[in-house]
C-alpha atoms as a PDB file:
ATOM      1  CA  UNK A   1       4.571   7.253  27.123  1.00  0.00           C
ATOM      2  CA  UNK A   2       6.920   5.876  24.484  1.00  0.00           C
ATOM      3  CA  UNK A   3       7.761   7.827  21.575  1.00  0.00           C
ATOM      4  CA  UNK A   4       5.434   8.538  18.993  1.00  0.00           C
ATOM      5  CA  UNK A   5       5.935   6.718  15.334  1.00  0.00           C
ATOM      6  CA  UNK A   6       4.635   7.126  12.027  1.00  0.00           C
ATOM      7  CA  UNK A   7       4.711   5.552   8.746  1.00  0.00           C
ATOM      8  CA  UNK A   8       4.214   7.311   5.618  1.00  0.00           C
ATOM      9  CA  UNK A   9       1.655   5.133   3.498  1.00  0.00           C
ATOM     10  CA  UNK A  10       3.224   5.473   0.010  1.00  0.00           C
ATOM     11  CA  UNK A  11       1.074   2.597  -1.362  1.00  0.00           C
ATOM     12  CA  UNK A  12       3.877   1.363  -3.293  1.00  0.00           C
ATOM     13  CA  UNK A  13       6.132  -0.476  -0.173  1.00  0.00           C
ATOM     14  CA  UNK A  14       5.371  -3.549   1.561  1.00  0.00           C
ATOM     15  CA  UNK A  15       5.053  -1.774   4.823  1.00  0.00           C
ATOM     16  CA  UNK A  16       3.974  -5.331   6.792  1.00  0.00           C
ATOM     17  CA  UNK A  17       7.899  -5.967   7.603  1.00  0.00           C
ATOM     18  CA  UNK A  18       8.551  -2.401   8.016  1.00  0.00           C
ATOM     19  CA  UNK A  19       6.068  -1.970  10.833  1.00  0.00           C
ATOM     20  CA  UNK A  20       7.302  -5.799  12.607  1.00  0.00           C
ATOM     21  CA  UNK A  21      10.923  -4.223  12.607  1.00  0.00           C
ATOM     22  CA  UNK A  22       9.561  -1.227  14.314  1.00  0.00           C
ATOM     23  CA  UNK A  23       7.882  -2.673  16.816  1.00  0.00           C
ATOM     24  CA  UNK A  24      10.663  -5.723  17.421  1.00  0.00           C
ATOM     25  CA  UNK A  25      12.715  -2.506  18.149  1.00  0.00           C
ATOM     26  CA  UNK A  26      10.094  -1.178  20.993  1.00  0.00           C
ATOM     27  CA  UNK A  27       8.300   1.367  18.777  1.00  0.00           C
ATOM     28  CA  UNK A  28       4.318   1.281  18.292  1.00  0.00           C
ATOM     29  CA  UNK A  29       4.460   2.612  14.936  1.00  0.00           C
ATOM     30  CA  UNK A  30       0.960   3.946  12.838  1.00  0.00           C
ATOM     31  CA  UNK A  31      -0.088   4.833   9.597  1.00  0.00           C
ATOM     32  CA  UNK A  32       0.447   8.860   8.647  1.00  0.00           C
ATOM     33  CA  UNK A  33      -2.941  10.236   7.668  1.00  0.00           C
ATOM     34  CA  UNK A  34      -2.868  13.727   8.199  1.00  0.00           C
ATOM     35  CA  UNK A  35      -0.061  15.750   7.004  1.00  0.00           C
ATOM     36  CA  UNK A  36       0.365  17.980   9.965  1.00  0.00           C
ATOM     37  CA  UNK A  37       1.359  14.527  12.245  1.00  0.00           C
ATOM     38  CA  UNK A  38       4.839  14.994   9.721  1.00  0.00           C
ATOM     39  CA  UNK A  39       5.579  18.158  12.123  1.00  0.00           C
ATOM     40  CA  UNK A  40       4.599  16.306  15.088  1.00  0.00           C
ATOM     41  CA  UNK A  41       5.590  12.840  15.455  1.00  0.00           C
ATOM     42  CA  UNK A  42       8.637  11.885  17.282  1.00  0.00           C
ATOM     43  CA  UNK A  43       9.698   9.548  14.452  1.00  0.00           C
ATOM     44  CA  UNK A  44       8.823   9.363  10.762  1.00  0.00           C
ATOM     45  CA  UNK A  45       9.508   6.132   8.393  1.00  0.00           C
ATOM     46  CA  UNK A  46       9.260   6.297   4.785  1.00  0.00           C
ATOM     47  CA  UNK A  47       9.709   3.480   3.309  1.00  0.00           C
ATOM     48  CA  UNK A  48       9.432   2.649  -0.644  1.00  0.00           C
ATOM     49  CA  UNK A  49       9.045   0.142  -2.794  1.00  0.00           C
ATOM     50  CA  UNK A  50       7.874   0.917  -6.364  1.00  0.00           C
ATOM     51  CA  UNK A  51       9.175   3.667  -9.328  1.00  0.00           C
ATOM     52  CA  UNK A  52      10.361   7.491  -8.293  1.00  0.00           C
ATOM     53  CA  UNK A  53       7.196   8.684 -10.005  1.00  0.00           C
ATOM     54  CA  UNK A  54       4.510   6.413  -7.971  1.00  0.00           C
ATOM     55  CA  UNK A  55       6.824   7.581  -4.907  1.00  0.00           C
ATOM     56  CA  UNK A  56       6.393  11.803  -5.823  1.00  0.00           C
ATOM     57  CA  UNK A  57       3.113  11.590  -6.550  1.00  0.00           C
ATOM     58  CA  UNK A  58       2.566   9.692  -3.315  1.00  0.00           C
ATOM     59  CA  UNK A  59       3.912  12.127  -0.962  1.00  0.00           C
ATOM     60  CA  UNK A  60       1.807  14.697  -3.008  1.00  0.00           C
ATOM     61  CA  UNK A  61      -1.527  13.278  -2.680  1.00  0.00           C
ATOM     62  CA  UNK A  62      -0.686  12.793   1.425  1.00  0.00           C
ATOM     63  CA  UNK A  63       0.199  16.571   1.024  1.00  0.00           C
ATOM     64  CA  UNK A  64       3.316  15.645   2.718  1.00  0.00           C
ATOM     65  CA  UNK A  65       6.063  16.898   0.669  1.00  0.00           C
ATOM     66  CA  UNK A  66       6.724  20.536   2.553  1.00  0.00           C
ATOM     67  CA  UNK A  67       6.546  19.019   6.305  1.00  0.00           C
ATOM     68  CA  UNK A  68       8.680  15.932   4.941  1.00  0.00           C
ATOM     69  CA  UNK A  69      11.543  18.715   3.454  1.00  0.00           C
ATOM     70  CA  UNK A  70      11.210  21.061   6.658  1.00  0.00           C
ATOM     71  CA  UNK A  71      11.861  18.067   8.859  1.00  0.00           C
ATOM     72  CA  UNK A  72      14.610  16.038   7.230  1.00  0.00           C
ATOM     73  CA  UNK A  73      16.687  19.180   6.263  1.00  0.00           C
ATOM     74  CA  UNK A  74      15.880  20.222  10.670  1.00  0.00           C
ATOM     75  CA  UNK A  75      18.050  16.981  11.160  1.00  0.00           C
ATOM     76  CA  UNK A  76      14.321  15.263  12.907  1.00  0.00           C
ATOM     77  CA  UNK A  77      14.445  11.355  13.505  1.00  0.00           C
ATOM     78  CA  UNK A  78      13.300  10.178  10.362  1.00  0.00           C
ATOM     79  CA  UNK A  79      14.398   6.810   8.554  1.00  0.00           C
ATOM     80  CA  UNK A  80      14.037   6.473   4.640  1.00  0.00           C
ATOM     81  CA  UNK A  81      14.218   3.196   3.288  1.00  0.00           C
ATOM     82  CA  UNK A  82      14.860   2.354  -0.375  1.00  0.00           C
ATOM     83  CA  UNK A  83      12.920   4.695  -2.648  1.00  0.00           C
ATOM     84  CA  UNK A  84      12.510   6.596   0.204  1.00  0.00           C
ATOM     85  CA  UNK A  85      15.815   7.150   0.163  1.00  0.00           C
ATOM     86  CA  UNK A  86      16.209   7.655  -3.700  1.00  0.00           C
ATOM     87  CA  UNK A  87      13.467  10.660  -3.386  1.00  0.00           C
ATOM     88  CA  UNK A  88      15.986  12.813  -1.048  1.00  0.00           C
ATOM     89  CA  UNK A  89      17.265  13.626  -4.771  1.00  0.00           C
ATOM     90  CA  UNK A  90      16.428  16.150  -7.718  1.00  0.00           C
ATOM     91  CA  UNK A  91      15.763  13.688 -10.636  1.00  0.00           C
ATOM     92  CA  UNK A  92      16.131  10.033 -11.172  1.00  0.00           C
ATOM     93  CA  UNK A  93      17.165   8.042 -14.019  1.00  0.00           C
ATOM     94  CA  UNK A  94      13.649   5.759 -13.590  1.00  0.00           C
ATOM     95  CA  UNK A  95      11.432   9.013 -14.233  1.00  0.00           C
ATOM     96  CA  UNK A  96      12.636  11.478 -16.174  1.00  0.00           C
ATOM     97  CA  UNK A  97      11.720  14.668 -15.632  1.00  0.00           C
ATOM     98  CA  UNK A  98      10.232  14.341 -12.057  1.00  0.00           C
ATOM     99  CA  UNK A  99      10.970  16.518  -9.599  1.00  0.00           C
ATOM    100  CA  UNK A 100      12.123  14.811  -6.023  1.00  0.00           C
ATOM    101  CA  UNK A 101      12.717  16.326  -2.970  1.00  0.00           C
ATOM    102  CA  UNK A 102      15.749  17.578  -3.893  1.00  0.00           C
ATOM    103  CA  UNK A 103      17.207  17.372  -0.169  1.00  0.00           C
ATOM    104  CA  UNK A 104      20.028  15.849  -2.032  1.00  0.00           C
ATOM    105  CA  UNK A 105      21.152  18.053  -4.954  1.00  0.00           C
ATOM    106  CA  UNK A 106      22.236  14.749  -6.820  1.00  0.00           C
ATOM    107  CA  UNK A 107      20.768  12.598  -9.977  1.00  0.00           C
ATOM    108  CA  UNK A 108      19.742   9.070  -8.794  1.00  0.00           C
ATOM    109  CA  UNK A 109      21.499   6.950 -11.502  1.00  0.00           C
ATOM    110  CA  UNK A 110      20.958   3.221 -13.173  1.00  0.00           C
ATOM    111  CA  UNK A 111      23.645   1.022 -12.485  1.00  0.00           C
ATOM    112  CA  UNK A 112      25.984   0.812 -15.463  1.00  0.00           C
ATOM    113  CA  UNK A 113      25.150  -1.426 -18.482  1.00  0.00           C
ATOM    114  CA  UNK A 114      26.406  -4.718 -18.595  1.00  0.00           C
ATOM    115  CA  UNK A 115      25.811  -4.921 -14.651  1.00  0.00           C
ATOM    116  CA  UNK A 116      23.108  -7.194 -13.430  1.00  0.00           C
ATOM    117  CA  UNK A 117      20.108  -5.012 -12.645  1.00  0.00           C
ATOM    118  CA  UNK A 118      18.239  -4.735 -10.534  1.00  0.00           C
ATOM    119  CA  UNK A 119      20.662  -6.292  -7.624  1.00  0.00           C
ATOM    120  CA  UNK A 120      18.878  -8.602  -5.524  1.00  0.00           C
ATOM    121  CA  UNK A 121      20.524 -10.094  -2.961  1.00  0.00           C
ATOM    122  CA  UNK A 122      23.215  -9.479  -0.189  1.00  0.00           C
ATOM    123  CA  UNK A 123      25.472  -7.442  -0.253  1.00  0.00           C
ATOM    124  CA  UNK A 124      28.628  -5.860   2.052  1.00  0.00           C
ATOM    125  CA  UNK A 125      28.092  -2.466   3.682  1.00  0.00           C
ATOM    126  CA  UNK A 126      30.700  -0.257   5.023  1.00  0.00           C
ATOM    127  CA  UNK A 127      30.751   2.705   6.455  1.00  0.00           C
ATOM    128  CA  UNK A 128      33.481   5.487   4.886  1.00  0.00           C
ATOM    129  CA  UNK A 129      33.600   6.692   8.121  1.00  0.00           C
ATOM    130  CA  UNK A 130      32.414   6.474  11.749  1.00  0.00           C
ATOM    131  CA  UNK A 131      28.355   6.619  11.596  1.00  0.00           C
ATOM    132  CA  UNK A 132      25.934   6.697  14.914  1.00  0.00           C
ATOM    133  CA  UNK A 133      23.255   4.031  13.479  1.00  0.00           C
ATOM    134  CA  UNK A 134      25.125   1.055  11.731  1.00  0.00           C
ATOM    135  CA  UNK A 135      28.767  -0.818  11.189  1.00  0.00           C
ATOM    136  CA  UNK A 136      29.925  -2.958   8.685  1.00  0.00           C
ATOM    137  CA  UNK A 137      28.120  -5.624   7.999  1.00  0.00           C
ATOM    138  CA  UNK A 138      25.558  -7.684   5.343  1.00  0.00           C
ATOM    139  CA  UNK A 139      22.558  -6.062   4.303  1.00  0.00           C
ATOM    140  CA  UNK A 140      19.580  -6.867   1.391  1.00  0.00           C
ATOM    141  CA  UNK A 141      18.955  -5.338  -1.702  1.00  0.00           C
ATOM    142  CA  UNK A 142      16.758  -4.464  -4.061  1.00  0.00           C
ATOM    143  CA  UNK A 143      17.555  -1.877  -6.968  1.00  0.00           C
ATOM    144  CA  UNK A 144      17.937  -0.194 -10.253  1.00  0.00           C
ATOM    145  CA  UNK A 145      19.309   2.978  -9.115  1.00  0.00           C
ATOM    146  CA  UNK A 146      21.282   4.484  -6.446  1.00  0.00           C
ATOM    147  CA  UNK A 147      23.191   7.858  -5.274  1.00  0.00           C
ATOM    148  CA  UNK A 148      26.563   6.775  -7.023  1.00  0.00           C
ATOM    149  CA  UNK A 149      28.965   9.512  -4.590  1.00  0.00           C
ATOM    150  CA  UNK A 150      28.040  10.838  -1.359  1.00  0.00           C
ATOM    151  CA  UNK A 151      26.319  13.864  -0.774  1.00  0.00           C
ATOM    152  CA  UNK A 152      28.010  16.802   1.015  1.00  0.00           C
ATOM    153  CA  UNK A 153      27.314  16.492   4.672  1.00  0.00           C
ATOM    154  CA  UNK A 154      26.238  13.478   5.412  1.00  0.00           C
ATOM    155  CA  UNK A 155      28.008  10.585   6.720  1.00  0.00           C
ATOM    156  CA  UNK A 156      28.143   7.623   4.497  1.00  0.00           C
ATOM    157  CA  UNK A 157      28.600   3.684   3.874  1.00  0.00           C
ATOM    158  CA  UNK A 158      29.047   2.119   0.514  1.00  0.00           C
ATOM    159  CA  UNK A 159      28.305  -0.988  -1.081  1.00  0.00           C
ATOM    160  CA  UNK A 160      29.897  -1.991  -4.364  1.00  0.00           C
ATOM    161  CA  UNK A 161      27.426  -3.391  -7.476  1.00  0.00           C
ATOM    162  CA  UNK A 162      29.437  -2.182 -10.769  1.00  0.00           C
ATOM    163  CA  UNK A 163      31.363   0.267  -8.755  1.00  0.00           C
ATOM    164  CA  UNK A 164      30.998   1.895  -5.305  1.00  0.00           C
ATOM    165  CA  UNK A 165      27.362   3.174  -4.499  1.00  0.00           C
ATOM    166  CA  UNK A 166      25.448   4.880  -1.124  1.00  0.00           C
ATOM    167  CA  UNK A 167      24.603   2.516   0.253  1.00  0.00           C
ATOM    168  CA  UNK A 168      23.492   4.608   3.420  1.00  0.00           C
ATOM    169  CA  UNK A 169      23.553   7.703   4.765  1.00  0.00           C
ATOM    170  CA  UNK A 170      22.580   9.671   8.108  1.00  0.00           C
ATOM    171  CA  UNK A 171      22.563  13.528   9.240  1.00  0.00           C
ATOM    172  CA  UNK A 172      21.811  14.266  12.818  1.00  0.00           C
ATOM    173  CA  UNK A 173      18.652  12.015  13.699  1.00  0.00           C
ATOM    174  CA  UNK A 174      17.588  11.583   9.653  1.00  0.00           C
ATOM    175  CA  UNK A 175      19.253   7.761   8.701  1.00  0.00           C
ATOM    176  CA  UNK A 176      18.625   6.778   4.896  1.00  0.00           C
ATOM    177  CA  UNK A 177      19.313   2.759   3.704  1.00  0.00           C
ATOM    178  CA  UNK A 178      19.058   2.320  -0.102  1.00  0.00           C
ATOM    179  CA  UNK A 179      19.062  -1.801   1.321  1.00  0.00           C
ATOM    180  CA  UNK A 180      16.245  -3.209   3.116  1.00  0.00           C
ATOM    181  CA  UNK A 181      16.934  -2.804   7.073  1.00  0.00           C
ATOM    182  CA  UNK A 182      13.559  -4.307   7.643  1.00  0.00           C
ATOM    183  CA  UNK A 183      14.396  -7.660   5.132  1.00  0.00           C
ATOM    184  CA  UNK A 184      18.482  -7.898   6.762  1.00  0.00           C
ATOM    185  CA  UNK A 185      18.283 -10.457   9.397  1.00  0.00           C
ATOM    186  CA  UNK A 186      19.740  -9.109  12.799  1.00  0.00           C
ATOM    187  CA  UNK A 187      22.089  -6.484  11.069  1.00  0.00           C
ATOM    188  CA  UNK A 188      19.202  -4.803  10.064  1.00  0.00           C
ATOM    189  CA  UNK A 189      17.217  -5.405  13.228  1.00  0.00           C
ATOM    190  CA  UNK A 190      20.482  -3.342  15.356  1.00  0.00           C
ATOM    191  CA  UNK A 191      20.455  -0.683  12.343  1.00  0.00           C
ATOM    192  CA  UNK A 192      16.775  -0.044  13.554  1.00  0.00           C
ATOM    193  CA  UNK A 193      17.131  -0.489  16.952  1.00  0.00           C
ATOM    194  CA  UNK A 194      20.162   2.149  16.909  1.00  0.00           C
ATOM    195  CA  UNK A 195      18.340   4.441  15.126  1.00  0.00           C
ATOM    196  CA  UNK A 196      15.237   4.072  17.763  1.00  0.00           C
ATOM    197  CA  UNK A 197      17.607   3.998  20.607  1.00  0.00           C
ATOM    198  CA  UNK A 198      19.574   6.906  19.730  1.00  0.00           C
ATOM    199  CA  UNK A 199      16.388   9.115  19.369  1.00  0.00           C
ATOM    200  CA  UNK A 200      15.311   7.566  22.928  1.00  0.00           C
ATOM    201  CA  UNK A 201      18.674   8.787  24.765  1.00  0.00           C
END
């Protein structure tokens, strides 16, 4: 039986290419309904599309917010994508005075003024340092905010849109893209299929 997948349904991502991704990369991948599958599932997406707000009160109303901080910060396979990355902080520029998951004791910031927001497009992403689930390489994005330093202990690439940015992230088997892995043509594709493989081993 291949490993079990799930996919947090935050109502604000366009979770159609997440789920082909998934299953180009061998996964069968399903829709999170209850929140005790968080705890069980081998694998947890959460992808995001949409403001930090919609995103917290998303992951409230699936009652998913405990079981989502008890398995990232256990090191569990779980990929965030996007704003699902962006909500591993304490407080974002986009909602003020929202509470995230504060994995990440770090502000999400807006990229500076006078720099074209939000970045759509390509852009280069390198790893600072060796990193199990991706390599240099060209990657899609779409955003008003990122992580602008990276967090104590994780291991981190960068991208550079009005200065250096996270650009992605990964602790044990929890990988976070602020670009669209899903939407990146086969550098993407192998930044999924690492991540799946390397939980498979």
């Amino acid at each position: 039986m291949s490993p079990s997948t799930g996919i947090v349904q935050t109502n604000v991502a366009n979770t159609a290419s997440v789920t082909a991704a998934l299953r180009r990369a061998g996964a069968d991948p399903h829709f999170v309904e209850d929140p005790d599958e968080i705890d069980e599932l081998d694998r947890v997406v959460v992808p995001g599309v949409g403001s930090f707000e919609a995103g917290m009160e998303a992951l409230a109303a699936l009652g998913v917010i405990d079981p989502l901080i008890d398995r990232i910060e256990g090191g569990r396979p779980t990929l965030l994508v996007c704003l699902g990355m962006q909500l591993l902080g304490s407080s974002s520029d986009e909602s003020p005075g929202v509470e995230g998951l504060a994995i990440i004791e770090q502000h999400v910031g807006r990229f500076p003024e006078g720099v074209r927001t939000p970045q759509f497009g390509w852009n280069i992403v390198e790893p600072i340092e060796e990193m199990n689930h991706l390599e240099t390489g060209y990657a899609y994005f779409a955003n008003s905010f990122r992580f602008y330093e990276p967090p104590a202990g994780w291991r981190c690439a960068i991208a550079k849109h009005g200065g250096p940015f996270v650009a992605a992230m990964e602790r044990e088997d929890v990988l976070a893209c602020q670009f669209h892995p899903e939407l990146s043509g086969s550098f993407g594709q192998s930044v999924i299929d690492r991540w799946i493989e390397g939980i498979d081993r």
